[in-house]
Protein backbone atom coordinates (compact mmCIF):
# COMPACT_ATOMS: atom_id res chain seq x y z
CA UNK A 1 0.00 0.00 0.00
CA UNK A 2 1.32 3.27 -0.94
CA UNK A 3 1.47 6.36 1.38
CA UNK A 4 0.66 9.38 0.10
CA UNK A 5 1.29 12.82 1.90
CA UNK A 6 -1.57 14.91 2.70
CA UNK A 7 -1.80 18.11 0.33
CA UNK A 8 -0.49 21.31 1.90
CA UNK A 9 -2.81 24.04 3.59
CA UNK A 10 -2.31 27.58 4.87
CA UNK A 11 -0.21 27.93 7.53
CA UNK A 12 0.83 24.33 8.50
CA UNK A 13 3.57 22.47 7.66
CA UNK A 14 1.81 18.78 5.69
CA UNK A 15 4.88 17.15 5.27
CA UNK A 16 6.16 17.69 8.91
CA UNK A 17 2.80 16.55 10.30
CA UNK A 18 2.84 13.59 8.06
CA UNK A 19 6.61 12.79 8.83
CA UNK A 20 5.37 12.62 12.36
CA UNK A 21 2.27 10.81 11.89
CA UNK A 22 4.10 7.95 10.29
CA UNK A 23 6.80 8.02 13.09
CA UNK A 24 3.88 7.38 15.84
CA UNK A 25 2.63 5.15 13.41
CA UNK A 26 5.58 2.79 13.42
CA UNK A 27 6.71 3.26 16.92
CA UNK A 28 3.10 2.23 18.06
CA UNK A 29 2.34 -1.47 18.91
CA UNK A 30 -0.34 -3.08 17.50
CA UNK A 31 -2.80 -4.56 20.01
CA UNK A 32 -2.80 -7.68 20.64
CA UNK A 33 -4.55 -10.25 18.11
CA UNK A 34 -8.01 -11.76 19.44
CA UNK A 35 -7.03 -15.01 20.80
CA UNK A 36 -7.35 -17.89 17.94
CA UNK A 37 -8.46 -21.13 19.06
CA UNK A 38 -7.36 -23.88 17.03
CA UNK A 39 -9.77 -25.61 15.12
CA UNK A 40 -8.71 -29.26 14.96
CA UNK A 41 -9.78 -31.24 11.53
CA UNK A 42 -13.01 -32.85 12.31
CA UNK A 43 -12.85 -36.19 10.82
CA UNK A 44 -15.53 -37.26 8.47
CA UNK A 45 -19.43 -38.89 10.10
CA UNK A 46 -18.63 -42.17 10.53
CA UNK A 47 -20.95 -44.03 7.95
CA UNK A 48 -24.52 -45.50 8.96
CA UNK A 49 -26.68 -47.15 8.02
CA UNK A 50 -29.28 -45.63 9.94
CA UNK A 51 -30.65 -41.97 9.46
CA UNK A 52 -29.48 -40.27 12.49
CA UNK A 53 -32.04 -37.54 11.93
CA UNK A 54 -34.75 -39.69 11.92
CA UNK A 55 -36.56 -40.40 15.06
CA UNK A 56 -35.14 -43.65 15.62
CA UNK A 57 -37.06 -46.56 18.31
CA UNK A 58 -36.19 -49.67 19.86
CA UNK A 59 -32.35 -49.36 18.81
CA UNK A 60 -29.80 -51.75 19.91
CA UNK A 61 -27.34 -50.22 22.12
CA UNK A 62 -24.81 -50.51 19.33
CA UNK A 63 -27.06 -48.94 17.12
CA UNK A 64 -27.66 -46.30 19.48
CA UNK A 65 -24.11 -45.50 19.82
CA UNK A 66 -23.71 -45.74 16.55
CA UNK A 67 -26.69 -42.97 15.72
CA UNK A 68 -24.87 -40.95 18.47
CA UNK A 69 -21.52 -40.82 16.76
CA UNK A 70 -22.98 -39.79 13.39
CA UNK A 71 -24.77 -37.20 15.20
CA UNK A 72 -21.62 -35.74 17.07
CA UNK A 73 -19.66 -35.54 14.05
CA UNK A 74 -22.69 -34.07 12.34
CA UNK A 75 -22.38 -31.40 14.69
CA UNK A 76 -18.61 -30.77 15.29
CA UNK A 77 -18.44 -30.77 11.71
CA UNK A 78 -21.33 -27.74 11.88
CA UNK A 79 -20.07 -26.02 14.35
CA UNK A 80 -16.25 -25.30 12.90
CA UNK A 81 -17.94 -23.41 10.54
CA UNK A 82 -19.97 -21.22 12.62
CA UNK A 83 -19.84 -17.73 13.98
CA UNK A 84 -19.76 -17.29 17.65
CA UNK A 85 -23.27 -15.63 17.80
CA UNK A 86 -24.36 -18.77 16.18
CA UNK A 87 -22.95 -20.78 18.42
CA UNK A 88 -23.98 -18.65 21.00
CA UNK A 89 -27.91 -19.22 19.79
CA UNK A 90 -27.23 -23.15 19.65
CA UNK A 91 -26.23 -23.39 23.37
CA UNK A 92 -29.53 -21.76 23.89
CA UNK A 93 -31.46 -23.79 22.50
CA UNK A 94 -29.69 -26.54 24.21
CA UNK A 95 -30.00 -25.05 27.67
CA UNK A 96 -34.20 -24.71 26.59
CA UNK A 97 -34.03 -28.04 25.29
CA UNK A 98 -32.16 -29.65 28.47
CA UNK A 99 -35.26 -27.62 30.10
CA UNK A 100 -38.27 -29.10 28.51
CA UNK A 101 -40.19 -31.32 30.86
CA UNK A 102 -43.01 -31.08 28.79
CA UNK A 103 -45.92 -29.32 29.66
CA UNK A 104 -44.44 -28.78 33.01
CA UNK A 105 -42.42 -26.36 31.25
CA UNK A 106 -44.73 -25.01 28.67
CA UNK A 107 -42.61 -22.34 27.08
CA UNK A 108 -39.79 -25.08 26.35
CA UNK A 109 -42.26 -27.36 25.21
CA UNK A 110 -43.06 -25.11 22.74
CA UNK A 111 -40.42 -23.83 21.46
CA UNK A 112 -38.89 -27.59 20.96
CA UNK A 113 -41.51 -28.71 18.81
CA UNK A 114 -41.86 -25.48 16.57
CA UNK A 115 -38.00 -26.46 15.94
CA UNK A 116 -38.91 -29.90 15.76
CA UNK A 117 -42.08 -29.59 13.62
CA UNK A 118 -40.05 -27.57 11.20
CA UNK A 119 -37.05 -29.82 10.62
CA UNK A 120 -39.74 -32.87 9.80
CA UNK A 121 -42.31 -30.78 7.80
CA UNK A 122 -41.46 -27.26 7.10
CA UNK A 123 -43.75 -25.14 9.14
CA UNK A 124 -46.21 -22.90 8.25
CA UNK A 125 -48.20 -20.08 10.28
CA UNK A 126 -51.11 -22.17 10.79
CA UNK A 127 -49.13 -24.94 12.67
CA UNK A 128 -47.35 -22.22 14.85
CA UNK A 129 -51.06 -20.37 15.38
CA UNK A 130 -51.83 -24.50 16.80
CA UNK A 131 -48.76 -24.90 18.52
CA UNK A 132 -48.80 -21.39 20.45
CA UNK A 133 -52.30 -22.08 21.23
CA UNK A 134 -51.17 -25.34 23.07
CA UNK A 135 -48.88 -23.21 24.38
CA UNK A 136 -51.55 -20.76 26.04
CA UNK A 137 -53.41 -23.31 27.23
CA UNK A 138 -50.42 -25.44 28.82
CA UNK A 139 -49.25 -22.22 30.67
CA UNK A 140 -52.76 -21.33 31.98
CA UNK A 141 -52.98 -24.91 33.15
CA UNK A 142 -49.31 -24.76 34.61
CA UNK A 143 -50.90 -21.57 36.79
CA UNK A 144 -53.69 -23.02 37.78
CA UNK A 145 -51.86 -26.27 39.03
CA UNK A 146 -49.32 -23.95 40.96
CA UNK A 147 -52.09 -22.61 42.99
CA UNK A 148 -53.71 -25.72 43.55
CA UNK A 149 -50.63 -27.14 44.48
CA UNK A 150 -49.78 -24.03 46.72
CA UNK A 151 -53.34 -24.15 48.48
CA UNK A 152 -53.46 -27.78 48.76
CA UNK A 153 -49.32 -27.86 50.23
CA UNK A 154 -48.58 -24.68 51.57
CA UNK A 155 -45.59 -26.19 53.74
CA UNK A 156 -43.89 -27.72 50.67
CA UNK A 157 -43.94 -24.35 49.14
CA UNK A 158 -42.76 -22.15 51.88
CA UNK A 159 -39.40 -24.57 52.29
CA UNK A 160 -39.13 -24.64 48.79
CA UNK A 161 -38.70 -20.75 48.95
């Protein structure tokens, strides 16, 4: 890259103030680099014969390790190509999926099966219109168990607190 001095104005001295611009310029330490984590080479998915993204039941325990491995390698192979925030959004939807207790948890519930619904048949508004209504009506019925619960065990709830 070429440097070029500024052009001259009234009353100042370009060249001097460039002369010393570059001078700071070179004396000046770059900051330090963002750390670079090294990325080791994911090895290919181990071949299957089974579709790991298909909702798999009664596997052998061979064949459910075997699933499992395809999976992780699925996934490690994703995620050396991601951006953080991406990243950043899966391990939320891992932390809401590790939280779904179905309709115990009513919010998790639903947003797991809009995600799931959507991988198996892509999803359209009318399925989310019947999925957040599930949703509404899960919640309410969450409430309304919470006060039962807290009317009917009042003890369990205070040493809960």
């Amino acid at each position: 890259m070429k440097k070029t001095q500024p052009k001259t104005t009234k009353g100042s001295n370009a060249a001097e103030l460039f002369a010393r611009g570059q001078q700071i310029i070179a004396q000046t330490t770059p900051p330090a680099a963002a750390p670079v984590l090294a990325i080791q080479p994911v090895a290919a998915a181990p071949q299957t014969k089974l579709d790991p993204m298909k909702a798999l039941s009664n596997l052998s325990p061979e064949q459910e390790l075997e699933v499992r491995a395809a999976l992780l390698a699925r996934l490690q192979q994703q995620l050396a190509g991601m951006e953080t925030c991406d990243i950043r959004s899966l391990v939320r939807y891992a932390d809401i999926a590790d939280a779904n207790h179905g309709c115990d948890t009513p919010a998790e519930e639903f947003i797991t099966r809009l995600v799931l619904r959507h991988h198996v048949r892509a999803l359209t508004p009318e399925d989310a219109a019947d999925y957040l209504e599930e949703f509404r009506r899960d919640f309410d019925f969450m409430v309304e168990g919470v006060r039962a619960f807290s009317a009917r065990y009042p003890g369990a709830v205070k040493s809960a607190a």
